[in-house]
N, C-alpha and C. Protein backbone atom coordinates (compact mmCIF):
# COMPACT_ATOMS: atom_id res chain seq x y z
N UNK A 1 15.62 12.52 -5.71
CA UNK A 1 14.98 12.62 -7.01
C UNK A 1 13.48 12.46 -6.83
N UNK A 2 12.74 13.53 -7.98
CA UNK A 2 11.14 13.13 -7.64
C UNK A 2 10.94 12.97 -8.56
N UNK A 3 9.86 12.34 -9.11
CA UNK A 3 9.43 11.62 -10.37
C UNK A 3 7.72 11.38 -10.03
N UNK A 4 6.83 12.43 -10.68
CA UNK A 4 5.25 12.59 -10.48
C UNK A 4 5.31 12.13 -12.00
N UNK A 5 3.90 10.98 -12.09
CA UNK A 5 3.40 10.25 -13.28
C UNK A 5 1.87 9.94 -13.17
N UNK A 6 1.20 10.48 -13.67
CA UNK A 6 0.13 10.81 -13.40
C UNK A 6 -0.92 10.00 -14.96
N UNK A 7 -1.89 9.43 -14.33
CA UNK A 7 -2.59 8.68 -15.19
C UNK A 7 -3.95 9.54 -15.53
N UNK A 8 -4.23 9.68 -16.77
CA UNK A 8 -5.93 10.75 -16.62
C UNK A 8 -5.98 10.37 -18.08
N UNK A 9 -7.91 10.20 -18.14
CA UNK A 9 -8.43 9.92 -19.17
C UNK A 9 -10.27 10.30 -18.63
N UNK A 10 -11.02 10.71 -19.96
CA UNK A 10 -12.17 10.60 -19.21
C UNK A 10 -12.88 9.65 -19.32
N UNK A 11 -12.08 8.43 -19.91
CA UNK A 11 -13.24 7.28 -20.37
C UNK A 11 -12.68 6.46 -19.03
N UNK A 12 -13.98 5.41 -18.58
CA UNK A 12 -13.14 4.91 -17.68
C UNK A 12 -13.04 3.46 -18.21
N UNK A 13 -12.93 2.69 -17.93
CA UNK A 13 -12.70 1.14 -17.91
C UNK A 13 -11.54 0.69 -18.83
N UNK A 14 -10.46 1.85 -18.97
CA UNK A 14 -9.06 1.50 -19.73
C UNK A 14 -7.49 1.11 -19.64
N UNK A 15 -8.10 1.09 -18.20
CA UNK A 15 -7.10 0.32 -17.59
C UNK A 15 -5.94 1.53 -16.59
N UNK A 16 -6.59 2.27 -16.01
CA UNK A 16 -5.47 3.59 -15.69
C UNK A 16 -4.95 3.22 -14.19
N UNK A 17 -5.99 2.36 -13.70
CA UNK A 17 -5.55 2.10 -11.87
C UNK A 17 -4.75 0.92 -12.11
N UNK A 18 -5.34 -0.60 -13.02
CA UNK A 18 -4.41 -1.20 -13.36
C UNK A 18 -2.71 -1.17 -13.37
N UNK A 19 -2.65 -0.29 -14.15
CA UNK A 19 -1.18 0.42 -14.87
C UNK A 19 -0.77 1.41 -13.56
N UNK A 20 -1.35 1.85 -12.87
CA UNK A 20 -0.84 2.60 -11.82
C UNK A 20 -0.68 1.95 -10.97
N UNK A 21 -1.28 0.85 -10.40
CA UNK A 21 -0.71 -0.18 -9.34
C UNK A 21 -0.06 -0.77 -9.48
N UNK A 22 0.35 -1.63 -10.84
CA UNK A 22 1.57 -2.18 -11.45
C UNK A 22 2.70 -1.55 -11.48
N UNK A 23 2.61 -0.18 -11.91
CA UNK A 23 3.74 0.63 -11.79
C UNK A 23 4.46 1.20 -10.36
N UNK A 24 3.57 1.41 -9.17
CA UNK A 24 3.57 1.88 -8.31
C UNK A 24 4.75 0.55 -7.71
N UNK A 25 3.63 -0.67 -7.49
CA UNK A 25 4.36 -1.45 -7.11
C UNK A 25 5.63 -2.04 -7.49
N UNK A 26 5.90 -2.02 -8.97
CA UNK A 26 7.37 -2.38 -9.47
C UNK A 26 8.07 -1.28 -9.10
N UNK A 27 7.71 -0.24 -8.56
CA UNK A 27 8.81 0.88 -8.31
C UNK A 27 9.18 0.57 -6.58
N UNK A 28 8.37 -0.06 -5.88
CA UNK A 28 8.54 -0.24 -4.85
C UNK A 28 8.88 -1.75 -4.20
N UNK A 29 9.01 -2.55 -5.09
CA UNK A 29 9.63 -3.35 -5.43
C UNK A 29 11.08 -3.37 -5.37
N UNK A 30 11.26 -2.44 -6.31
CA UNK A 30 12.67 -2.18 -6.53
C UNK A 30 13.44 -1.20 -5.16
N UNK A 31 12.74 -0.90 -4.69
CA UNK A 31 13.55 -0.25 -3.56
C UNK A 31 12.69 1.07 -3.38
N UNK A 32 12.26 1.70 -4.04
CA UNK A 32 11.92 3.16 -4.31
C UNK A 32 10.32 3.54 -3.15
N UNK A 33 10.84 4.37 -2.53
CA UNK A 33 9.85 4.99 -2.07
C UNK A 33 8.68 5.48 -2.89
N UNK A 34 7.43 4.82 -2.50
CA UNK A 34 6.08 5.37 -4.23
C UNK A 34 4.90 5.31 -3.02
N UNK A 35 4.41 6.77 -3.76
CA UNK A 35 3.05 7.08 -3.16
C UNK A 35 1.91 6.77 -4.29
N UNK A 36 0.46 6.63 -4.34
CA UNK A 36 0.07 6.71 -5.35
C UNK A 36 -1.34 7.19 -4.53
N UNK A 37 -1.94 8.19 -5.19
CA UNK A 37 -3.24 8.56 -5.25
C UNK A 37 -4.36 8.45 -5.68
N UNK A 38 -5.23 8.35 -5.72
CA UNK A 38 -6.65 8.13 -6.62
C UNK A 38 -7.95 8.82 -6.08
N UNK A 39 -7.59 9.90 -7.45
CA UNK A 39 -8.66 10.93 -7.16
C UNK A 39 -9.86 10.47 -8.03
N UNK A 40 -10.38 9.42 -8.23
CA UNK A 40 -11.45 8.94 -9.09
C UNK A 40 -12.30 8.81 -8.14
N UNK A 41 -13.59 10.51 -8.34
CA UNK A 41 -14.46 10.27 -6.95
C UNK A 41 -15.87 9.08 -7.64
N UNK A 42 -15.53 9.28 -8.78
CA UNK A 42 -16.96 8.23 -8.79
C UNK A 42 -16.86 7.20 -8.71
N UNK A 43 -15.48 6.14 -8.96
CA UNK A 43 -15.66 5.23 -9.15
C UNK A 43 -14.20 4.45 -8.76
N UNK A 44 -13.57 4.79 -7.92
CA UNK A 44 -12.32 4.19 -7.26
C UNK A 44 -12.19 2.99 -7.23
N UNK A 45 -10.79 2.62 -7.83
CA UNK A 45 -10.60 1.05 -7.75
C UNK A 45 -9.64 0.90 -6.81
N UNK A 46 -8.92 1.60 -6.45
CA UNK A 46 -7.59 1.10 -5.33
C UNK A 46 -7.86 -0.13 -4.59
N UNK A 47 -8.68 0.38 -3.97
CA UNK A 47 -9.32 -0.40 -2.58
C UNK A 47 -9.67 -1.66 -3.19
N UNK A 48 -10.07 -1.91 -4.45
CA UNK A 48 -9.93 -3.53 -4.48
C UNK A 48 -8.56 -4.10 -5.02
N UNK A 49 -7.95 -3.13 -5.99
CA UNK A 49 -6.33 -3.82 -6.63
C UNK A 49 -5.68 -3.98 -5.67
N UNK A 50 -5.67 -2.78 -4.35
CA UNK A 50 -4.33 -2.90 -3.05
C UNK A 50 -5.38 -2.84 -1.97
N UNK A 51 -4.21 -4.01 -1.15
CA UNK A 51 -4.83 -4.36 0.23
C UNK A 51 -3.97 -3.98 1.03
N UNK A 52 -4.50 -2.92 2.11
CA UNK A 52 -3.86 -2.19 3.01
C UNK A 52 -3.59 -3.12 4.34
N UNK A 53 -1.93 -2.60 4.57
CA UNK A 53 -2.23 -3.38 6.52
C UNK A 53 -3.24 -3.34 7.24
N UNK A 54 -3.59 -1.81 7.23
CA UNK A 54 -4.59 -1.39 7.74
C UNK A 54 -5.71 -0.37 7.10
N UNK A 55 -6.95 -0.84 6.73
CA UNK A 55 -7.55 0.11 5.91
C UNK A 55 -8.25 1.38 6.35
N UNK A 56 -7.69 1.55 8.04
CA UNK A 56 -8.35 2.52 8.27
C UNK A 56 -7.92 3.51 8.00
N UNK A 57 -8.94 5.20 7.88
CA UNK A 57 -8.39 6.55 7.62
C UNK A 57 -7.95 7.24 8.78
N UNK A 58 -6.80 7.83 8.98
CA UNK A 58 -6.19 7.89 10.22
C UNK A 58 -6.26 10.04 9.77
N UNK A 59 -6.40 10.55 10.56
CA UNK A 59 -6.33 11.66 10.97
C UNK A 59 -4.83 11.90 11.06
N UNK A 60 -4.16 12.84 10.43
CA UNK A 60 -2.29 13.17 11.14
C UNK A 60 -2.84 13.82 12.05
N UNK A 61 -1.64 13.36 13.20
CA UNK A 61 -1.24 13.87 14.45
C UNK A 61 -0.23 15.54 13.82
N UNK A 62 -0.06 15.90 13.01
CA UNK A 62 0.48 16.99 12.96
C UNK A 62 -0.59 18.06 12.70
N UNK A 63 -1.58 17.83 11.79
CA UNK A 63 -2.36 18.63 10.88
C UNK A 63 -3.83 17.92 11.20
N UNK A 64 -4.19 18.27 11.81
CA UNK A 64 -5.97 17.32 11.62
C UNK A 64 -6.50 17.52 10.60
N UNK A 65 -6.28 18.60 9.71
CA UNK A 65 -7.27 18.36 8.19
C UNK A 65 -6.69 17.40 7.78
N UNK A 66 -5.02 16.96 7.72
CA UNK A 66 -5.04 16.02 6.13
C UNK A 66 -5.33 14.45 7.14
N UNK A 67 -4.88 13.49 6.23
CA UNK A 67 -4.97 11.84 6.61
C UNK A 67 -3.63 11.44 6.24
N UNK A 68 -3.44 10.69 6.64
CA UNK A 68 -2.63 9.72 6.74
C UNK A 68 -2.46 8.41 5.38
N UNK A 69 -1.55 8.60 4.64
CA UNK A 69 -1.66 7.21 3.63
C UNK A 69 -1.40 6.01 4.05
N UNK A 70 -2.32 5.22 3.61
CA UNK A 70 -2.45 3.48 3.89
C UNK A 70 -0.79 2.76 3.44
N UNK A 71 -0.72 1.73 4.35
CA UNK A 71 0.74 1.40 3.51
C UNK A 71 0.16 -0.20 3.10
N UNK A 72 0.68 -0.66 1.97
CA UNK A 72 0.38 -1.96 1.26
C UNK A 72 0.77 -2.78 1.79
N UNK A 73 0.06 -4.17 1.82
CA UNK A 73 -0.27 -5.41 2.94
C UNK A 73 1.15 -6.41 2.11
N UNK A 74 1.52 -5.27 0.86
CA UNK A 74 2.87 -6.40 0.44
C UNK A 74 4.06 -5.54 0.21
N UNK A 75 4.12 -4.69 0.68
CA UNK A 75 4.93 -4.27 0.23
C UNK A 75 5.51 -2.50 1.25
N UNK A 76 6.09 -2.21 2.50
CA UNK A 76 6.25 -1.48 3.49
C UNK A 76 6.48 0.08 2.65
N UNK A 77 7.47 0.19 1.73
CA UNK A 77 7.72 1.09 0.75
C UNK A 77 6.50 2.16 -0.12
N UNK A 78 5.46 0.99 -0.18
CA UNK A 78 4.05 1.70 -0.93
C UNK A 78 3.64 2.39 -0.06
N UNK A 79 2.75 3.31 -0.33
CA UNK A 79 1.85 4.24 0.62
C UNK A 79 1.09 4.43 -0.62
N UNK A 80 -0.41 4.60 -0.02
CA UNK A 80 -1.42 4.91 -1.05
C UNK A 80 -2.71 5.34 -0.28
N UNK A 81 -3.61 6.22 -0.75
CA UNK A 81 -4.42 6.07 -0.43
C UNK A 81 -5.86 6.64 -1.80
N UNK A 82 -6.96 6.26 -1.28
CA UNK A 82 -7.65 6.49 -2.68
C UNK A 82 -9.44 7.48 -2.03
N UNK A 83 -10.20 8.20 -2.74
CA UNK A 83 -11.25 8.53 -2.25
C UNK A 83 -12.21 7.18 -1.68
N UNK A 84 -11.78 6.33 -2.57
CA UNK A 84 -12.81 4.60 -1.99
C UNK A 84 -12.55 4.34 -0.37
N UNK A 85 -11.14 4.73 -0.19
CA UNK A 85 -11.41 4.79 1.60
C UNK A 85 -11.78 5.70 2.14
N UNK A 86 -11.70 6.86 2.12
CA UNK A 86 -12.50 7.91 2.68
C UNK A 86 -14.04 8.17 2.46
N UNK A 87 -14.18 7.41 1.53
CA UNK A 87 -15.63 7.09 1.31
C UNK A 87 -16.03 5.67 0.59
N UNK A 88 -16.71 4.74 1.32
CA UNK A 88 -16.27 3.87 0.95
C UNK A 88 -17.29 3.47 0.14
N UNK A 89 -18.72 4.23 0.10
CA UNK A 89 -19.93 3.87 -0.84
C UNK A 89 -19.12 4.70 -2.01
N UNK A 90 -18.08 5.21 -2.69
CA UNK A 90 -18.40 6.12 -4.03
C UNK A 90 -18.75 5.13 -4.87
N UNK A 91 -18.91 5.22 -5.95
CA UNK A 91 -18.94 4.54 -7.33
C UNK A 91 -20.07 3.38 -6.70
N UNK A 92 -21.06 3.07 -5.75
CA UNK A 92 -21.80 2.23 -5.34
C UNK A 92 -23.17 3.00 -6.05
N UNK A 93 -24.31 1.67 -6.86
CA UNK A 93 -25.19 2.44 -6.81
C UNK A 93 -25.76 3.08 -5.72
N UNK A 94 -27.09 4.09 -5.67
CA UNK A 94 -27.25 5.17 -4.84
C UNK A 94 -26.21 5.72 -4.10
N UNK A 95 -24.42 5.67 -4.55
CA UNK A 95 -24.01 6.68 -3.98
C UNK A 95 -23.84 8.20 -4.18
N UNK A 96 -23.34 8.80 -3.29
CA UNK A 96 -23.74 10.36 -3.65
C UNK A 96 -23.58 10.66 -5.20
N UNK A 97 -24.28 11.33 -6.00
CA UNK A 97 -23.81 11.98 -7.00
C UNK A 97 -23.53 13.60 -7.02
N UNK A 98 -21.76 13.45 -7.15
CA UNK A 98 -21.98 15.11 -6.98
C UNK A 98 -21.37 15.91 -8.20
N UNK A 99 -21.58 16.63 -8.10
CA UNK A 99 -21.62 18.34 -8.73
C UNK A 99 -20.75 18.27 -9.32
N UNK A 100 -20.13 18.78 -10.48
CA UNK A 100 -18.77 19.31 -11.38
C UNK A 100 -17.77 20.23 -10.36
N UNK A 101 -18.50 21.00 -9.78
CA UNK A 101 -18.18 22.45 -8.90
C UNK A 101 -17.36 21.63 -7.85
N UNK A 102 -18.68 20.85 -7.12
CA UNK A 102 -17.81 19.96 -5.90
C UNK A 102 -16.74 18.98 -5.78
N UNK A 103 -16.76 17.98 -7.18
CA UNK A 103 -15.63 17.61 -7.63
C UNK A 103 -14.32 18.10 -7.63
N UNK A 104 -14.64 19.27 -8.35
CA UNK A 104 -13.31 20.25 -8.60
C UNK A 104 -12.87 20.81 -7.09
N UNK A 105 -13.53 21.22 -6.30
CA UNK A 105 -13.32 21.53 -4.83
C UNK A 105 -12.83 20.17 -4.27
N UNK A 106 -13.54 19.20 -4.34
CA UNK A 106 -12.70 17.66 -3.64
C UNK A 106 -11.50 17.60 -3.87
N UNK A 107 -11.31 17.61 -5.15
CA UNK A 107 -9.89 17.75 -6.19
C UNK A 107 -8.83 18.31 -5.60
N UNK A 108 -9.34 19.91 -5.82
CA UNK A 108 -8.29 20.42 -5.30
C UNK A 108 -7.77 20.74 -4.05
N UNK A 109 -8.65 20.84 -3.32
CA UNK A 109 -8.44 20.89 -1.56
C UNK A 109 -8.26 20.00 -0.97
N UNK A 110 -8.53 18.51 -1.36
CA UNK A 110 -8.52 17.47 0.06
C UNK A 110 -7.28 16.66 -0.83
N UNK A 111 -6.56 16.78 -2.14
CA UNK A 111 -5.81 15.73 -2.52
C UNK A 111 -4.39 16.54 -2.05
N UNK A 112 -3.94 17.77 -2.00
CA UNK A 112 -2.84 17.48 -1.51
C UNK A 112 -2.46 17.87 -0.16
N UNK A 113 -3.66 17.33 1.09
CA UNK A 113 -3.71 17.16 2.61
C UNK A 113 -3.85 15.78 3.09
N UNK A 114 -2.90 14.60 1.95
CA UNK A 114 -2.05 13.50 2.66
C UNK A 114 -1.06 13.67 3.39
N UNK A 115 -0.85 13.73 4.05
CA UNK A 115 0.33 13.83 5.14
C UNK A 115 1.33 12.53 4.79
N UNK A 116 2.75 13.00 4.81
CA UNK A 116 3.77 12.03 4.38
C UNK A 116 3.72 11.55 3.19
N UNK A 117 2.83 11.42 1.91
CA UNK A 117 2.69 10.56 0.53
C UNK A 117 3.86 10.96 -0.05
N UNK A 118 4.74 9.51 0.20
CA UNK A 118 6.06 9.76 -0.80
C UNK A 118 6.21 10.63 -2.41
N UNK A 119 6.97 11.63 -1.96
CA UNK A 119 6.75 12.30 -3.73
C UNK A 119 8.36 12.60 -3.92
């Protein structure tokens, strides 16, 4: 069974990573294999709600474009990974500010070249 639940709003500070890490984790909790993503290039929270075994970005050994998802420091079942690790200044003042155009290119090309993200 697959089950995609997807959080989007354009306001931010309403609680959407909150509710997605809560959810992620009670699903993996319960037994369930849960990936969770976070394509929030400006301003990524993962990286502080979940603490990875290991926070590094790993290259797949199958595919060198995609990466590898982080697995949670509580939980073996989670896999996650967010743009805050692949870049770890976003949402920092003076970090990059980019483009609508380039966004939409980040978006769509680099989010579904996780390798393995439970779906």
């Amino acid at each position: 069974m697959f089950l995609d639940i997807s959080f989007m709003d354009a306001v931010g500070g309403v609680g959407k990573s909150t509710v997605a890490v809560n959810l992620a984790m009670s699903l993996a909790i319960k037994g369930l294999r849960t990936g969770l993503l976070d394509a929030d290039i400006y301003g990524p929270s993962i990286p502080l709600l979940l603490k990875a075994k290991d926070a590094t970005v790993r290259r797949s050994s199958i595919n060198i474009k995609n990466v590898c998802p982080l697995t949670a420091d509580s939980n073996d079942l989670l896999k996650f990974i967010s743009f805050g690790h692949v870049n770890p200044n976003a949402g920092a003042p003076g970090a990059v500010n980019y483009r609508k155009y380039l966004v939409c290119t980040i978006t769509l090309n680099r989010i579904p070249r996780v390798e393995n993200l439970p779906h």
